[in-house]
Protein backbone atom coordinates (compact mmCIF):
# COMPACT_ATOMS: atom_id res chain seq x y z
CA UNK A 1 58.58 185.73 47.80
CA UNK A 2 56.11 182.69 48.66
CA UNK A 3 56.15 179.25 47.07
CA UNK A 4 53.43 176.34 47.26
CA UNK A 5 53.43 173.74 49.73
CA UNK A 6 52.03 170.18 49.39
CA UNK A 7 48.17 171.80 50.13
CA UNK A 8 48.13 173.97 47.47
CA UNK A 9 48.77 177.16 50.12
CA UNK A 10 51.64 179.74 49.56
CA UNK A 11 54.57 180.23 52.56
CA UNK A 12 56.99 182.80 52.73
CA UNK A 13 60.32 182.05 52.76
CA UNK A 14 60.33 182.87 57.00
CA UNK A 15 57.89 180.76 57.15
CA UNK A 16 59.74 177.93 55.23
CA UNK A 17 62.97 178.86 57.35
CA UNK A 18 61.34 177.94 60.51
CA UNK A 19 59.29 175.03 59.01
CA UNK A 20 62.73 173.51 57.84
CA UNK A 21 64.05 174.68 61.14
CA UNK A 22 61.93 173.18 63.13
CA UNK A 23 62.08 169.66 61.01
CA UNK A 24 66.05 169.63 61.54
CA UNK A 25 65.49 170.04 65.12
CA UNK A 26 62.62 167.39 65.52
CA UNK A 27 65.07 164.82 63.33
CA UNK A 28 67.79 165.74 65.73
CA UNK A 29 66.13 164.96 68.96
CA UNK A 30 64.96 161.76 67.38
CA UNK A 31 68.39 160.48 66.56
CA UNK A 32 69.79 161.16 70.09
CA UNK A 33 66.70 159.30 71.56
CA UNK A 34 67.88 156.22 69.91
CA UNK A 35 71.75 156.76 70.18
CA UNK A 36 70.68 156.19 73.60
CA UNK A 37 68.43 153.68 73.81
CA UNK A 38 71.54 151.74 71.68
CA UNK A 39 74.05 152.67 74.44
CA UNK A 40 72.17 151.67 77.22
CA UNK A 41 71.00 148.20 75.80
CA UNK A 42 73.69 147.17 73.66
CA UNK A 43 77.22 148.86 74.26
CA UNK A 44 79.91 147.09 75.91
CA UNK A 45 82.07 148.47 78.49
CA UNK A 46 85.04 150.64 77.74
CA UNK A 47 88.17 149.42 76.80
CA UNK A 48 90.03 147.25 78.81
CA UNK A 49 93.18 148.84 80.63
CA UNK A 50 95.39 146.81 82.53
CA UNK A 51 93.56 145.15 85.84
CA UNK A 52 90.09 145.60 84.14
CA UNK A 53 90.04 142.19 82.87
CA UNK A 54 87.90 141.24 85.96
CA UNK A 55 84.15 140.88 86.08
CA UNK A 56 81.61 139.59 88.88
CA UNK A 57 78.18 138.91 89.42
CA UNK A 58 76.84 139.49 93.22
CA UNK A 59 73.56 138.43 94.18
CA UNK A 60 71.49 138.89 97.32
CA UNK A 61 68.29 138.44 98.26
CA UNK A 62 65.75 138.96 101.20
CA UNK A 63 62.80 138.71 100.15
CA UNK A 64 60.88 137.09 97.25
CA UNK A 65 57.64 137.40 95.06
CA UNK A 66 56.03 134.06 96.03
CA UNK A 67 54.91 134.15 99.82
CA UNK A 68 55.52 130.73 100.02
CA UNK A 69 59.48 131.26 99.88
CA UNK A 70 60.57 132.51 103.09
CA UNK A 71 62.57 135.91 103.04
CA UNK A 72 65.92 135.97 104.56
CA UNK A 73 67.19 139.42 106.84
CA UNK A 74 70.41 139.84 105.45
CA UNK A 75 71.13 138.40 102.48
CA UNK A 76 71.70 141.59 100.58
CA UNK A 77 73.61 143.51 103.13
CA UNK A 78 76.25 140.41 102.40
CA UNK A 79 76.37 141.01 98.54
CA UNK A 80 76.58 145.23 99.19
CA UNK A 81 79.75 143.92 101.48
CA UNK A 82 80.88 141.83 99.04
CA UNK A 83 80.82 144.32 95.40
CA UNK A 84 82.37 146.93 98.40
CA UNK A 85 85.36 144.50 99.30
CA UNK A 86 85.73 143.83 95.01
CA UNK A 87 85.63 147.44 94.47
CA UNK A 88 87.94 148.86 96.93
CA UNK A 89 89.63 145.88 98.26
CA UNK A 90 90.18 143.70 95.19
CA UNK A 91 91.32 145.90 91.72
CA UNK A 92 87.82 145.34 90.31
CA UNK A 93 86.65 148.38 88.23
CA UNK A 94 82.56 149.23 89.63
CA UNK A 95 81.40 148.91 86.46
CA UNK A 96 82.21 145.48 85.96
CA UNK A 97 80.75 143.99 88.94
CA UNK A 98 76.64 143.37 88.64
CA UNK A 99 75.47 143.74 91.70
CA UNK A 100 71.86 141.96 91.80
CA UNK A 101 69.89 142.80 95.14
CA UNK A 102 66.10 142.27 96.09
CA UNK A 103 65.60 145.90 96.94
CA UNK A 104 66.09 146.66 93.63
CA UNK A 105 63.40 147.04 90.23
CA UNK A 106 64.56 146.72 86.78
CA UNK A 107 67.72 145.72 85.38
CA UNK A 108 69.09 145.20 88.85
CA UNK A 109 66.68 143.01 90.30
CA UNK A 110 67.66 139.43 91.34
CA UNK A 111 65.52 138.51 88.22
CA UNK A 112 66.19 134.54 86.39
CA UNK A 113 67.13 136.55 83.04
CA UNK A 114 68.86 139.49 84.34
CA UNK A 115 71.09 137.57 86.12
CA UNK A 116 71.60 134.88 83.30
CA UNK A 117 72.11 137.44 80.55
CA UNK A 118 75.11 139.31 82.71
CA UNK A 119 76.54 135.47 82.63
CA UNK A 120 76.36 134.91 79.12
CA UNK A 121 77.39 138.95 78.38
CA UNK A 122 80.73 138.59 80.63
CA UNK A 123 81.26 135.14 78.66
CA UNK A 124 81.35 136.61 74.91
CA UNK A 125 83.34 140.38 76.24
CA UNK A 126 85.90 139.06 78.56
CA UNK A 127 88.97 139.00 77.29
CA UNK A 128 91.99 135.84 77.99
CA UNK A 129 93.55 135.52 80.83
CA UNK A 130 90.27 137.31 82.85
CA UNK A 131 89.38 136.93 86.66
CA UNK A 132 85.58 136.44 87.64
CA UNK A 133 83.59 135.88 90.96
CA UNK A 134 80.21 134.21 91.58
CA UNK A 135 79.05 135.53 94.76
CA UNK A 136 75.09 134.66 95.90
CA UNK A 137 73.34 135.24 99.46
CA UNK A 138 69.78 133.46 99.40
CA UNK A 139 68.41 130.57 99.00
CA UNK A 140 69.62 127.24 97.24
CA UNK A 141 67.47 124.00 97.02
CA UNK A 142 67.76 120.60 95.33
CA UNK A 143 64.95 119.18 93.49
CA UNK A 144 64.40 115.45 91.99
CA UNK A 145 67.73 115.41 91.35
CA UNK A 146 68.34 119.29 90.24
CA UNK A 147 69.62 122.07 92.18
CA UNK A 148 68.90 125.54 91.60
CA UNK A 149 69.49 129.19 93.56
CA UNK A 150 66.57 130.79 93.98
CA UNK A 151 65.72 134.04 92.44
CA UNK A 152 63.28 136.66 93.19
CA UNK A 153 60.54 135.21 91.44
CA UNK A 154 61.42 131.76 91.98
CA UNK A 155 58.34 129.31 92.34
CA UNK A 156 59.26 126.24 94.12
CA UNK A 157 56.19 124.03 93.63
CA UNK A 158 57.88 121.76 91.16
CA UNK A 159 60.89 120.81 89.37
CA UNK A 160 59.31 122.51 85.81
CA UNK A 161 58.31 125.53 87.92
CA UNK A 162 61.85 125.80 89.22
CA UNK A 163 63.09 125.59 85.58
CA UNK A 164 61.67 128.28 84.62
CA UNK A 165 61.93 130.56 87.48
CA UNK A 166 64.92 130.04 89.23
CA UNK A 167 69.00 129.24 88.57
CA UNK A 168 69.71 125.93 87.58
CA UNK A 169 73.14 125.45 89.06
CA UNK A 170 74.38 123.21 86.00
CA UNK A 171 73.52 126.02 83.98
CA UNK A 172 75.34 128.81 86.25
CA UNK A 173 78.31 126.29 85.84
CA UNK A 174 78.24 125.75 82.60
CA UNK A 175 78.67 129.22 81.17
CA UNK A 176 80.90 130.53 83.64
CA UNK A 177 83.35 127.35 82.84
CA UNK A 178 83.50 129.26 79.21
CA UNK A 179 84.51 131.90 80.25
CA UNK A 180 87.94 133.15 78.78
CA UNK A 181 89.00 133.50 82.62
CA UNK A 182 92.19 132.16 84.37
CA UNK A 183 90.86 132.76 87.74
CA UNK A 184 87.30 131.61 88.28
CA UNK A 185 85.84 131.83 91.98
CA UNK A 186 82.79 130.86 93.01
CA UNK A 187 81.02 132.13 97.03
CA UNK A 188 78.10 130.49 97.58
CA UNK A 189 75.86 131.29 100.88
CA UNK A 190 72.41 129.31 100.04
CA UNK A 191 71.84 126.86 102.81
CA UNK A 192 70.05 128.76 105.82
CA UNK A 193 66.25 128.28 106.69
CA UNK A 194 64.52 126.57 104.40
CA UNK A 195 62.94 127.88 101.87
CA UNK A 196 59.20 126.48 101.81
CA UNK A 197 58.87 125.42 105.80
CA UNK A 198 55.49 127.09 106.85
CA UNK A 199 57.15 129.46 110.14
CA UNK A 200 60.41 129.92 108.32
CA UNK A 201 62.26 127.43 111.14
CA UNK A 202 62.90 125.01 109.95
CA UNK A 203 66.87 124.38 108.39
CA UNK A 204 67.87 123.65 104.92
CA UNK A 205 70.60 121.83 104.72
CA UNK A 206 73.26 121.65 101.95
CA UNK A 207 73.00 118.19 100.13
CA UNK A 208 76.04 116.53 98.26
CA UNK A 209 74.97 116.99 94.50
CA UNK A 210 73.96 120.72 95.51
CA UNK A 211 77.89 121.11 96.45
CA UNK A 212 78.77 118.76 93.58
CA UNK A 213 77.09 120.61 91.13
CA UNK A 214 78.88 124.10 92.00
CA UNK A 215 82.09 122.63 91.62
CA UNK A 216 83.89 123.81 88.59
CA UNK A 217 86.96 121.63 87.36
CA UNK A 218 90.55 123.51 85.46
CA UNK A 219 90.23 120.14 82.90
CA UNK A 220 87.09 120.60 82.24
CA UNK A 221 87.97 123.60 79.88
CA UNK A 222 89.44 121.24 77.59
CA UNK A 223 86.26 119.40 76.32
CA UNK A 224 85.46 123.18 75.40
CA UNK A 225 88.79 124.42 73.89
CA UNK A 226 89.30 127.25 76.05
CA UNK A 227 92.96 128.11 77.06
CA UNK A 228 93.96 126.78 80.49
CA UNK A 229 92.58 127.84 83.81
CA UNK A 230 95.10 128.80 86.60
CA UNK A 231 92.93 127.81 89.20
CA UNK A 232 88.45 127.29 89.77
CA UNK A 233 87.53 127.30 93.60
CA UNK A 234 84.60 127.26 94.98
CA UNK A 235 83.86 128.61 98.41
CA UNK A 236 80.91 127.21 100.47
CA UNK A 237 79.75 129.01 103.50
CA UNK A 238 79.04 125.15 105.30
CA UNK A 239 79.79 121.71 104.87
CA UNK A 240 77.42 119.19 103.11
CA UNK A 241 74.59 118.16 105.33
CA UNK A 242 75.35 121.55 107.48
CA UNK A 243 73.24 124.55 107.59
CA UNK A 244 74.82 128.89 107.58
CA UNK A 245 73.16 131.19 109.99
CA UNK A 246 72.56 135.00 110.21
CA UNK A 247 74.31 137.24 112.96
CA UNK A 248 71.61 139.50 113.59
CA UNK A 249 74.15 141.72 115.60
CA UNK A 250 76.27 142.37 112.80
CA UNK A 251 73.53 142.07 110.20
CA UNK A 252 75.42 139.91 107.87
CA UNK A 253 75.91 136.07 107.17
CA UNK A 254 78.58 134.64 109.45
CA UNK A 255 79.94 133.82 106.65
CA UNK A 256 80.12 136.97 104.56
CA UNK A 257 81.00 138.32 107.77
CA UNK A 258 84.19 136.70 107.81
CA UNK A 259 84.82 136.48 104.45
CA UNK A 260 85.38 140.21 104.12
CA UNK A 261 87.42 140.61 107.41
CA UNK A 262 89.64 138.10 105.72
CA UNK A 263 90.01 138.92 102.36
CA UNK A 264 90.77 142.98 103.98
CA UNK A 265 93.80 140.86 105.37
CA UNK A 266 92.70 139.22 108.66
CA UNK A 267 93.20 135.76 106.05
CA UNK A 268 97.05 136.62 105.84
CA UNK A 269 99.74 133.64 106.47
CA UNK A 270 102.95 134.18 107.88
CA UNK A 271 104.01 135.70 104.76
CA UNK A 272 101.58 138.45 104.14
CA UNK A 273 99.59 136.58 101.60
CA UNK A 274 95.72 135.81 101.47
CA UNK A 275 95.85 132.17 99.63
CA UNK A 276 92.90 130.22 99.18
CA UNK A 277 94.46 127.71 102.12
CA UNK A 278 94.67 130.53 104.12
CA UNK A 279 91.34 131.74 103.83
CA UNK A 280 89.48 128.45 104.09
CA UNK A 281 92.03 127.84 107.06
CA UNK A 282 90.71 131.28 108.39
CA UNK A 283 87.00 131.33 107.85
CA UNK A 284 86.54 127.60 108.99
CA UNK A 285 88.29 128.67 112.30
CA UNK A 286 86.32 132.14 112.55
CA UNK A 287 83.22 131.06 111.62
CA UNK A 288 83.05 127.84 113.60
CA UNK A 289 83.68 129.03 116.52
CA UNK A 290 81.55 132.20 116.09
CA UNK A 291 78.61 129.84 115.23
CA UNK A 292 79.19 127.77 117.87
CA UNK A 293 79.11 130.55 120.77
CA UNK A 294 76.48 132.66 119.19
CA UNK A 295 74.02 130.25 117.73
CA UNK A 296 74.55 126.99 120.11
CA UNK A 297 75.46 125.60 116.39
CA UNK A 298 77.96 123.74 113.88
CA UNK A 299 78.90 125.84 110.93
CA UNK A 300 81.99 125.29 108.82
CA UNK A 301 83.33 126.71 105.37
CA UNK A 302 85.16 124.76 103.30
CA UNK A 303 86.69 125.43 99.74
CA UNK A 304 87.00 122.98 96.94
CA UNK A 305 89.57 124.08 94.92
CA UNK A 306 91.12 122.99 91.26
CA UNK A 307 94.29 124.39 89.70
CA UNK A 308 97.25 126.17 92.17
CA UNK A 309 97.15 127.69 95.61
CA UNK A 310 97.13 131.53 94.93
CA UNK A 311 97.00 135.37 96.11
CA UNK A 312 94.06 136.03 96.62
């Protein structure tokens, strides 16, 4: 038997089978195409189970798109240590810490809206009572006033290039204070050579409102209405008016170097416990004198810290 088609022609019923056939299949494939392209833009995470409530973002970067920002060596061997000592060290679950590195395209490149929008995403999914750490190797500078952390296609020729190319730190600040988190910490490495010096020599030191700007305060969360923070610290890798250095030995930061030995328990007190006192305690000790013997130079962490003194 044959019936008429939308030309006029007769098909057989086969024919119409596999016409219908092949329709279902072509609607099929079409559907899955953009279940996907849904899942892989817009779904959240799976549920939360019990130590998932903790997020990070970890940025490092060597090198950058604009020639006149000098590249750094090791900037993102320090963040691959770091999402390492979260991931196996720390109770974080691997896919909830960002990891942002300059050897990376795409999503994972140390990109001004890549890393803003995992910000703002870890702001509206994390649940109360949340821990979240701020970790970024690379450069930092201060501007007419502003301070920003340089991203990979950061152009440093003026303040309204910056703003549209790099981090403003009051902006990094402000979302992560509204975060639903009880724990907020905050590593900051972004004081080395500086950034626009013609050989690459020359230091960049860190300046007061760079430092003052990166400090987030527990009673600030009030002027926001967000339930009470345990504790905000934020842990600098030198003192103002200081300058970090790279250990080309161990291919890291001094500072990350440290940081890792100590939070995999070398930061212990006489009790067992890593606390934020004994970790600045540690790393100001470590990395001093490492500094100091290795580079002929003064280097020394220091954490500025709101809320209690806890395991780390």
């Amino acid at each position: 038997m044959k019936s008429r088609n939308t030309s006029g022609t007769f098909i057989s019923r086969k024919e119409g089978l596999s016409l219908l056939f092949h329709l279902l299949i072509g609607t099929a494939a079409l559907l899955l195409i953009f279940i996907t392209t849904v899942s892989h833009t817009d779904a959240l995470p799976p549920p939360l189970t019990d130590g998932d409530n903790k997020y990070a973002v970890v940025v490092g970067i060597n090198s950058y798109q604009n020639r006149d920002v000098n590249p750094l060596n090791y900037a993102v061997n320090d963040a691959a240590a770091m999402r390492e000592l979260l991931v196996s060290g720390m109770g974080f679950s691997s896919n909830r810490v960002f990891l942002f590195t300059s050897d990376k395209k795409g999503e994972a490149e140390p990109r001004l809206s890549n890393i803003t929008f995992a910000l703002g995403r870890i702001k509206d999914i994390m649940e109360a009572g949340g821990t979240f750490v701020f970790f970024f190797s690379g450069h930092g500078i201060t501007m007419d006033g502003e301070s920003y952390l340089l991203t990979s296609e950061a152009d440093p020729r003026s303040r309204e290039t910056l703003d549209v190319s790099s981090l403003k730190v009051n902006k990094v600040r402000e979302i992560i204070g509204k975060m639903k988190a009880d724990k907020i910490l905050l590593i900051i490495d972004a004081c080395r050579t500086d950034p626009g010096s013609s050989k690459g020599g020359e230091r960049n030191y860190m300046s007061n409102s760079f430092a003052k700007d990166l400090i987030i305060k527990a009673g600030d969360r009030q002027k926001e209405n967000l339930p009470p923070v345990k504790v905000t610290a934020t842990l600098f890798s030198c003192n103002p008016g200081a300058s970090s250095y790279e250990w080309q030995d161990k291919e890291n930061g001094f500072f990350t170097h440290y940081l890792v030995k100590g939070l995999r328990g070398e930061a212990a007190d006489s009790n067992g416990s890593i606390t934020l006192s004994s970790l600045e305690s540690y790393l100001s000790r470590q990395v001093h004198e490492s500094v100091k013997m290795w580079r002929g130079q003064d280097q020394t962490p220091w954490i500025e810290r709101s809320g209690s003194n806890i395991d780390l």
